[in-house]
PDB file of N, CA and C in Angstrom:
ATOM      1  N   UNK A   1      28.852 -28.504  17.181  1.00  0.00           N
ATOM      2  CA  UNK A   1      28.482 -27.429  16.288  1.00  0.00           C
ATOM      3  C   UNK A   1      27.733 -28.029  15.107  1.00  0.00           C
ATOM      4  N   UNK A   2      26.836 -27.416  14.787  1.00  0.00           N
ATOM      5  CA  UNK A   2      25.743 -27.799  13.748  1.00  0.00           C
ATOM      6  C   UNK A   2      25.770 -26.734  12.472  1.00  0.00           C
ATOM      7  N   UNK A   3      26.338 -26.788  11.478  1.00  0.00           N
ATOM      8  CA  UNK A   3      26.571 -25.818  10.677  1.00  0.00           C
ATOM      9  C   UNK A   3      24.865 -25.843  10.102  1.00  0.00           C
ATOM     10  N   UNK A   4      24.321 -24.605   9.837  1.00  0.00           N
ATOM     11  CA  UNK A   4      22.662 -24.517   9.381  1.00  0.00           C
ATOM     12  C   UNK A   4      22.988 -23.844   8.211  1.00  0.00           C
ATOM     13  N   UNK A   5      23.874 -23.005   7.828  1.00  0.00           N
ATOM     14  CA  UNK A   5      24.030 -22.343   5.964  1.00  0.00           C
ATOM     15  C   UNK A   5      24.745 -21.704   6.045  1.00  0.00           C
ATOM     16  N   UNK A   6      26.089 -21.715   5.424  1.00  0.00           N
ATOM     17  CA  UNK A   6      27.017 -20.638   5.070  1.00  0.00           C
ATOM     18  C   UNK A   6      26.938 -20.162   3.651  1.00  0.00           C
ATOM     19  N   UNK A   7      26.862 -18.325   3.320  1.00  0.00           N
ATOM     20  CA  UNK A   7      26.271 -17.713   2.152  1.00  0.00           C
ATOM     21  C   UNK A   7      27.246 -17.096   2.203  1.00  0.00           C
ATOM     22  N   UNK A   8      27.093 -15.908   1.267  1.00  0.00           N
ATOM     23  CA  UNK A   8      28.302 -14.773   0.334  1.00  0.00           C
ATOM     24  C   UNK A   8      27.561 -13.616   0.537  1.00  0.00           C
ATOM     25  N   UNK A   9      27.785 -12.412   1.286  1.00  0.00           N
ATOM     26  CA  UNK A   9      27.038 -11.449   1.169  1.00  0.00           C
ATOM     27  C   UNK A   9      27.966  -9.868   1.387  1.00  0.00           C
ATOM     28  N   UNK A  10      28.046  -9.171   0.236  1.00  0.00           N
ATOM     29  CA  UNK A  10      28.998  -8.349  -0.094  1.00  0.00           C
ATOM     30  C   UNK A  10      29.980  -8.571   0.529  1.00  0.00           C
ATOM     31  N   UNK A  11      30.657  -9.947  -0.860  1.00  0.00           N
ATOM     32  CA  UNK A  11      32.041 -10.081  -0.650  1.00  0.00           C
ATOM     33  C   UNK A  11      32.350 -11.128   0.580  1.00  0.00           C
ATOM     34  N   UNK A  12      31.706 -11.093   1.509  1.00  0.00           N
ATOM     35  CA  UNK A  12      32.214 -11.887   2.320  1.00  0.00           C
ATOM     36  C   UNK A  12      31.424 -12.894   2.783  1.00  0.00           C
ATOM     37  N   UNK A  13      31.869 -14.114   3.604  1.00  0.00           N
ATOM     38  CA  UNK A  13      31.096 -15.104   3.759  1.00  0.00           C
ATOM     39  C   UNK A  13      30.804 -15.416   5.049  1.00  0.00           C
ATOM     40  N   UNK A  14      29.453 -15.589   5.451  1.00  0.00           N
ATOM     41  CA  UNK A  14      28.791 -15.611   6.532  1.00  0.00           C
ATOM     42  C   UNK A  14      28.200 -17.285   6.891  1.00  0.00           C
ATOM     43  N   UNK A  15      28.652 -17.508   8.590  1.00  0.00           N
ATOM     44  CA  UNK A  15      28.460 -18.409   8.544  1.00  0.00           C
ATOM     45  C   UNK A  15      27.062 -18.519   9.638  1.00  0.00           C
ATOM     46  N   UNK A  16      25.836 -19.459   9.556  1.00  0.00           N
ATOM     47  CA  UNK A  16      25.006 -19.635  10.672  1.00  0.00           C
ATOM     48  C   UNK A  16      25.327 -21.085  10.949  1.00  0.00           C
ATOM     49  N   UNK A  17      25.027 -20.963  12.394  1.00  0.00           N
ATOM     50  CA  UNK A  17      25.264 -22.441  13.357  1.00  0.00           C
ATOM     51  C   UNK A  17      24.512 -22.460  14.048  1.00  0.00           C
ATOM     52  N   UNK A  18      24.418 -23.333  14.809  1.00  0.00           N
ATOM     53  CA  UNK A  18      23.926 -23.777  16.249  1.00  0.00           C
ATOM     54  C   UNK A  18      25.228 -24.386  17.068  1.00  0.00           C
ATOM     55  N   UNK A  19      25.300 -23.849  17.870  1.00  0.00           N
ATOM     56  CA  UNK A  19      26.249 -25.193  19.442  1.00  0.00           C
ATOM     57  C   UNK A  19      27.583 -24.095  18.995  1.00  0.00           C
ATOM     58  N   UNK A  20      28.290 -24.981  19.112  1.00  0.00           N
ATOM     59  CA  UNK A  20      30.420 -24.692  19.184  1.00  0.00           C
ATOM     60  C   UNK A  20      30.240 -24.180  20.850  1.00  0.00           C
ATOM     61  N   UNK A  21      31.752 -24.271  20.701  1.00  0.00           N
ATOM     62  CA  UNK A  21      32.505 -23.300  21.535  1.00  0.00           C
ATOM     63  C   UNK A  21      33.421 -22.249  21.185  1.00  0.00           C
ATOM     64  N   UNK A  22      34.216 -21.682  22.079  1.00  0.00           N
ATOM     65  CA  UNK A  22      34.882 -20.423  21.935  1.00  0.00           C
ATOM     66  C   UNK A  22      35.783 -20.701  21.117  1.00  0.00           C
ATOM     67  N   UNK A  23      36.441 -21.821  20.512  1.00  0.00           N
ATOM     68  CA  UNK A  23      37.211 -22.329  19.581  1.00  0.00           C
ATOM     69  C   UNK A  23      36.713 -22.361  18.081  1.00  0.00           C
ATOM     70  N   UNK A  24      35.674 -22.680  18.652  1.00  0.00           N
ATOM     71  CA  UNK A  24      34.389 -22.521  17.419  1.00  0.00           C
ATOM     72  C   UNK A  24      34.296 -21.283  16.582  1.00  0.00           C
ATOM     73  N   UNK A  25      33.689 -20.574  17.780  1.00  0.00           N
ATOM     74  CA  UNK A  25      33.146 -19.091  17.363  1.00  0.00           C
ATOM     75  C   UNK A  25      34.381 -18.444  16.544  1.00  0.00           C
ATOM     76  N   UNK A  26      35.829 -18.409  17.652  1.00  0.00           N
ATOM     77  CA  UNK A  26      36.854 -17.675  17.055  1.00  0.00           C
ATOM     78  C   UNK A  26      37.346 -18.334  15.453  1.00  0.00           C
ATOM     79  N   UNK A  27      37.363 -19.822  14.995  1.00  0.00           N
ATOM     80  CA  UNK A  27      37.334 -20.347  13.748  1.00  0.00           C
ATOM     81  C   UNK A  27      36.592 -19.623  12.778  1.00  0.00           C
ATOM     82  N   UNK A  28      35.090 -19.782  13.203  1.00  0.00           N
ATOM     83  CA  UNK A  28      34.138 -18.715  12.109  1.00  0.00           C
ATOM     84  C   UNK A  28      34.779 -17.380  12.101  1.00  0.00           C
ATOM     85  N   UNK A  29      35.052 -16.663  13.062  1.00  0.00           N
ATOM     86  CA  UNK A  29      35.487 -15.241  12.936  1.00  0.00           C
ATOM     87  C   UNK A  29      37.083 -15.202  11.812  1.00  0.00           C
ATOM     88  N   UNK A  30      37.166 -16.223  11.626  1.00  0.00           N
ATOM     89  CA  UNK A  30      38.727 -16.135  11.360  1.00  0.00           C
ATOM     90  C   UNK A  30      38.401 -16.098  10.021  1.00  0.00           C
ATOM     91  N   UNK A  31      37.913 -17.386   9.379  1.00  0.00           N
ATOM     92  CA  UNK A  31      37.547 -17.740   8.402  1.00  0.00           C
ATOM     93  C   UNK A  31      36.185 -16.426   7.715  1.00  0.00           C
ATOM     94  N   UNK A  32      35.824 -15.749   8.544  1.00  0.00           N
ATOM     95  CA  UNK A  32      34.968 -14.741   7.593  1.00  0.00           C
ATOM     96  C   UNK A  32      36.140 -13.646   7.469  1.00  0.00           C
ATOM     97  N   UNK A  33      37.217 -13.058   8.356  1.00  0.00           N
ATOM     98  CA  UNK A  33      37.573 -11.966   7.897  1.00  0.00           C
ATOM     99  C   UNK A  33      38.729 -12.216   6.573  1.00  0.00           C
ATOM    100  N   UNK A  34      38.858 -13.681   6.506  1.00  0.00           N
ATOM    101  CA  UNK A  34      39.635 -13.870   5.566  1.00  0.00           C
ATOM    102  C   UNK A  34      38.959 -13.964   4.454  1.00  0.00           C
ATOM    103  N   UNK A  35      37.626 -14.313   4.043  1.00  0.00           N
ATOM    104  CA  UNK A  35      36.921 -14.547   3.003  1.00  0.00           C
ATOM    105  C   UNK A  35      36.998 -12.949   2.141  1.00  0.00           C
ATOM    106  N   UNK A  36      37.154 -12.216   3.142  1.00  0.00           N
ATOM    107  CA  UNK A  36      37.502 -10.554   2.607  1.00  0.00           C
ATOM    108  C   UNK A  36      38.789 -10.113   1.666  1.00  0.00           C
ATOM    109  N   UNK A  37      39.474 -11.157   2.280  1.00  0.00           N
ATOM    110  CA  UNK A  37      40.893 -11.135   1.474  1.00  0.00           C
ATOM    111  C   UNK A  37      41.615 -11.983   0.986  1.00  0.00           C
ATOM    112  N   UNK A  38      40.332 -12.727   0.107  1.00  0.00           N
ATOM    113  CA  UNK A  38      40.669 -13.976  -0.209  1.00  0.00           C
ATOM    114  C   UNK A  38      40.163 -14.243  -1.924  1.00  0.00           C
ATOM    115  N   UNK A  39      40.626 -14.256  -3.060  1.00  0.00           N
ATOM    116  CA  UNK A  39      39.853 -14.332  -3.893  1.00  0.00           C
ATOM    117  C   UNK A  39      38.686 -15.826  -4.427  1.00  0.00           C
ATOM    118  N   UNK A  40      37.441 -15.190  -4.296  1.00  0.00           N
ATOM    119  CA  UNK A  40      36.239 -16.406  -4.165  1.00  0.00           C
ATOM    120  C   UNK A  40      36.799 -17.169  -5.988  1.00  0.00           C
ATOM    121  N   UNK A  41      37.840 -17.222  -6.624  1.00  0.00           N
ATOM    122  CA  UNK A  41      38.258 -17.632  -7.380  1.00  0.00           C
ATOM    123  C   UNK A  41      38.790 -18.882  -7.576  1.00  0.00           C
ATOM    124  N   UNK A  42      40.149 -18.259  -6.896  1.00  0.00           N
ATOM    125  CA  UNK A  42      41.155 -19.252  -7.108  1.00  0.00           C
ATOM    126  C   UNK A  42      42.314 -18.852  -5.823  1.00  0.00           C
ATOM    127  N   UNK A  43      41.462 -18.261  -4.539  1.00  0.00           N
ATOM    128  CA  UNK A  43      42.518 -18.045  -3.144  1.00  0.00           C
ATOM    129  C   UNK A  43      43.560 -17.278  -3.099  1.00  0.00           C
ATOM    130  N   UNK A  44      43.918 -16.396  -3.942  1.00  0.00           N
ATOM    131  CA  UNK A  44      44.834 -15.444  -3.790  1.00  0.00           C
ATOM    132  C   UNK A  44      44.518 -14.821  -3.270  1.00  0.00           C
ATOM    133  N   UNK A  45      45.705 -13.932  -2.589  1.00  0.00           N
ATOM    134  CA  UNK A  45      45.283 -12.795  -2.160  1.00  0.00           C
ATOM    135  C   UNK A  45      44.042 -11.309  -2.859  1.00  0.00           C
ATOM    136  N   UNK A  46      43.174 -11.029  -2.356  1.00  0.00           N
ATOM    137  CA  UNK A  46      42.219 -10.503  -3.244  1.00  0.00           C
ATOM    138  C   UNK A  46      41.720  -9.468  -2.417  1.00  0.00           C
ATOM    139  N   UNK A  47      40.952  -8.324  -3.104  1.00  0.00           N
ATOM    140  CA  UNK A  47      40.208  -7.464  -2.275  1.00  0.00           C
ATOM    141  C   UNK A  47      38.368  -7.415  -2.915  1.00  0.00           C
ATOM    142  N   UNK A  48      37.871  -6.256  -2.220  1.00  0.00           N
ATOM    143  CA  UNK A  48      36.424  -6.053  -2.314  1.00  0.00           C
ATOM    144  C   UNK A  48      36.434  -5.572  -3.893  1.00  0.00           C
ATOM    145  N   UNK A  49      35.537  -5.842  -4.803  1.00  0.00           N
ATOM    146  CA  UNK A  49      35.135  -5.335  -5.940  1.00  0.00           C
ATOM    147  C   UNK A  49      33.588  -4.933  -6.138  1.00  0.00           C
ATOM    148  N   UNK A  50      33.304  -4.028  -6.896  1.00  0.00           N
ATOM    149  CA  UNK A  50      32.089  -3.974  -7.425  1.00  0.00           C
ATOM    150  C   UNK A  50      31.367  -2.840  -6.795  1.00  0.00           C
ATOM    151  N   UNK A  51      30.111  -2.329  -7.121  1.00  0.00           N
ATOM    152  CA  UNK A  51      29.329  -1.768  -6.627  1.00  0.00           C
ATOM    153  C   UNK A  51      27.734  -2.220  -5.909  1.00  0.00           C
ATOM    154  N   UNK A  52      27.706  -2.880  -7.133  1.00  0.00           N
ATOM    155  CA  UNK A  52      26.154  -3.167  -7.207  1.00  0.00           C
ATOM    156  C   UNK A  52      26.313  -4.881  -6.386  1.00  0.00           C
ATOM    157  N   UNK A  53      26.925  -5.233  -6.926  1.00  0.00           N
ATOM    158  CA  UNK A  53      27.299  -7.119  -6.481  1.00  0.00           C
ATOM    159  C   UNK A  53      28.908  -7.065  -6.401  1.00  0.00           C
ATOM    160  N   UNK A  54      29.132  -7.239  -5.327  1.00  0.00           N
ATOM    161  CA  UNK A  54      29.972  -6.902  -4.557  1.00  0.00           C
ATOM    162  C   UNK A  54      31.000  -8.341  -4.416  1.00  0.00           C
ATOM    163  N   UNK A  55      32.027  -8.405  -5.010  1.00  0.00           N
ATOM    164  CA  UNK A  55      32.723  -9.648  -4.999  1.00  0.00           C
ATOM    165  C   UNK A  55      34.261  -9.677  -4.314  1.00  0.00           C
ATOM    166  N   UNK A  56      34.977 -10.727  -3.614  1.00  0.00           N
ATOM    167  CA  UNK A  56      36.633 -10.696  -3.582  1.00  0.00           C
ATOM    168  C   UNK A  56      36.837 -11.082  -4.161  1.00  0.00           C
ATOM    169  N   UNK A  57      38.266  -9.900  -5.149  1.00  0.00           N
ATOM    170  CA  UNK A  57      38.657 -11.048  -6.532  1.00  0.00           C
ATOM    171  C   UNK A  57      40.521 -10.780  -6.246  1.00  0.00           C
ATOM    172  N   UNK A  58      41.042 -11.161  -6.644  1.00  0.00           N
ATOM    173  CA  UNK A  58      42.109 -11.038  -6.955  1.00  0.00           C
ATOM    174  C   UNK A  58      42.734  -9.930  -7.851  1.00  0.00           C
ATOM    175  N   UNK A  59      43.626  -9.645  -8.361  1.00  0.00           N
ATOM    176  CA  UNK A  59      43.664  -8.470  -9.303  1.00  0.00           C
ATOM    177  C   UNK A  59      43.793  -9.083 -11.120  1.00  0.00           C
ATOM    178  N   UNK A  60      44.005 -10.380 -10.864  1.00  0.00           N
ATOM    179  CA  UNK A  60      43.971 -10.667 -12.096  1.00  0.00           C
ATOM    180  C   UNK A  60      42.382 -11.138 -12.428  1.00  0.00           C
ATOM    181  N   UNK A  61      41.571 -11.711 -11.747  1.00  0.00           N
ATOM    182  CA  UNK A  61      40.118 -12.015 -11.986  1.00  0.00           C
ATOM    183  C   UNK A  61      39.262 -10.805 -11.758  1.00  0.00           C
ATOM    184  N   UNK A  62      39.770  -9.405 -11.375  1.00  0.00           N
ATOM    185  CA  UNK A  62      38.882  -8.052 -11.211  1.00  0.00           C
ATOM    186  C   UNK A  62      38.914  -7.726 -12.024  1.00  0.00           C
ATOM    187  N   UNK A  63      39.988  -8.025 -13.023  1.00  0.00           N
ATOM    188  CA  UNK A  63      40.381  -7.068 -14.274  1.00  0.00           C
ATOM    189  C   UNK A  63      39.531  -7.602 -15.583  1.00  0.00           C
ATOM    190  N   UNK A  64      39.044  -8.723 -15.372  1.00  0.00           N
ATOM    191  CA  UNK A  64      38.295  -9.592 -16.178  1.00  0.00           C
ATOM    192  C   UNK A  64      36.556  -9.003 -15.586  1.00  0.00           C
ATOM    193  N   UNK A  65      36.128  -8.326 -16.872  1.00  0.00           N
ATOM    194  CA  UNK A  65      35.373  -7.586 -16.450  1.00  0.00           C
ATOM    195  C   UNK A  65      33.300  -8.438 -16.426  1.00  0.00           C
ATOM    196  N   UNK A  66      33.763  -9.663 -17.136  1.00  0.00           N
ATOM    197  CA  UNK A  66      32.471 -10.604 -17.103  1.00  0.00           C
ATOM    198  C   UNK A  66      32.217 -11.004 -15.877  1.00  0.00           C
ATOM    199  N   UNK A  67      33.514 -11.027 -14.726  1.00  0.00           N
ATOM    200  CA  UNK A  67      33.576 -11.529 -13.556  1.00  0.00           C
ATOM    201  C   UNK A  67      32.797 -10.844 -12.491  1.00  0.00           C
ATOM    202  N   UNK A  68      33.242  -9.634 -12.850  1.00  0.00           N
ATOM    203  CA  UNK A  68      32.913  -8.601 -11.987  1.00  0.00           C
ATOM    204  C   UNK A  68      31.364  -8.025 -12.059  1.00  0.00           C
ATOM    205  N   UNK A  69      30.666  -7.965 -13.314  1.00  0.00           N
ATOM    206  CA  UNK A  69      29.152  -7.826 -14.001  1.00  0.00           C
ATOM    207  C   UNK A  69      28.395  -9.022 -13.575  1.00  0.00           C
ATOM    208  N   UNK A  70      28.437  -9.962 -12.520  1.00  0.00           N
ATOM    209  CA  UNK A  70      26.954 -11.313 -12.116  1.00  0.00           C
ATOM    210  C   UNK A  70      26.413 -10.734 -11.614  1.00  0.00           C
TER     211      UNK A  70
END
């Protein structure tokens, strides 16, 4: 497996590759649906925020409202 760019795109994180296998594929799948419920902070448990720019935060870093305005 050849990782080519993993990005952030509403909230969650997307990975592109080349190669793996089915061990592979199911890893990426795992690791993106968790990026959903994961705060891009500090790993707590977190959900979707925002409208416009769309972030996972936790409930203590959502509430912090500079966080939530990039």
């Amino acid at each position: 497996m050849t990782v080519a760019q993993i990005k952030s795109k509403f909230g969650e994180l997307h990975f592109f590759y080349d190669g793996g296998d089915a061990y592979c594929r199911g890893a990426v799948d795992v690791a993106s649906e968790l990026s959903l419920k994961t705060c891009s902070y500090c790993g707590s448990l977190g959900r979707q925020v925002g409208t416009t720019w769309v972030s996972t935060l936790c409930f203590a870093h959502s509430s912090n409202t500079s966080l939530t305005s990039e």
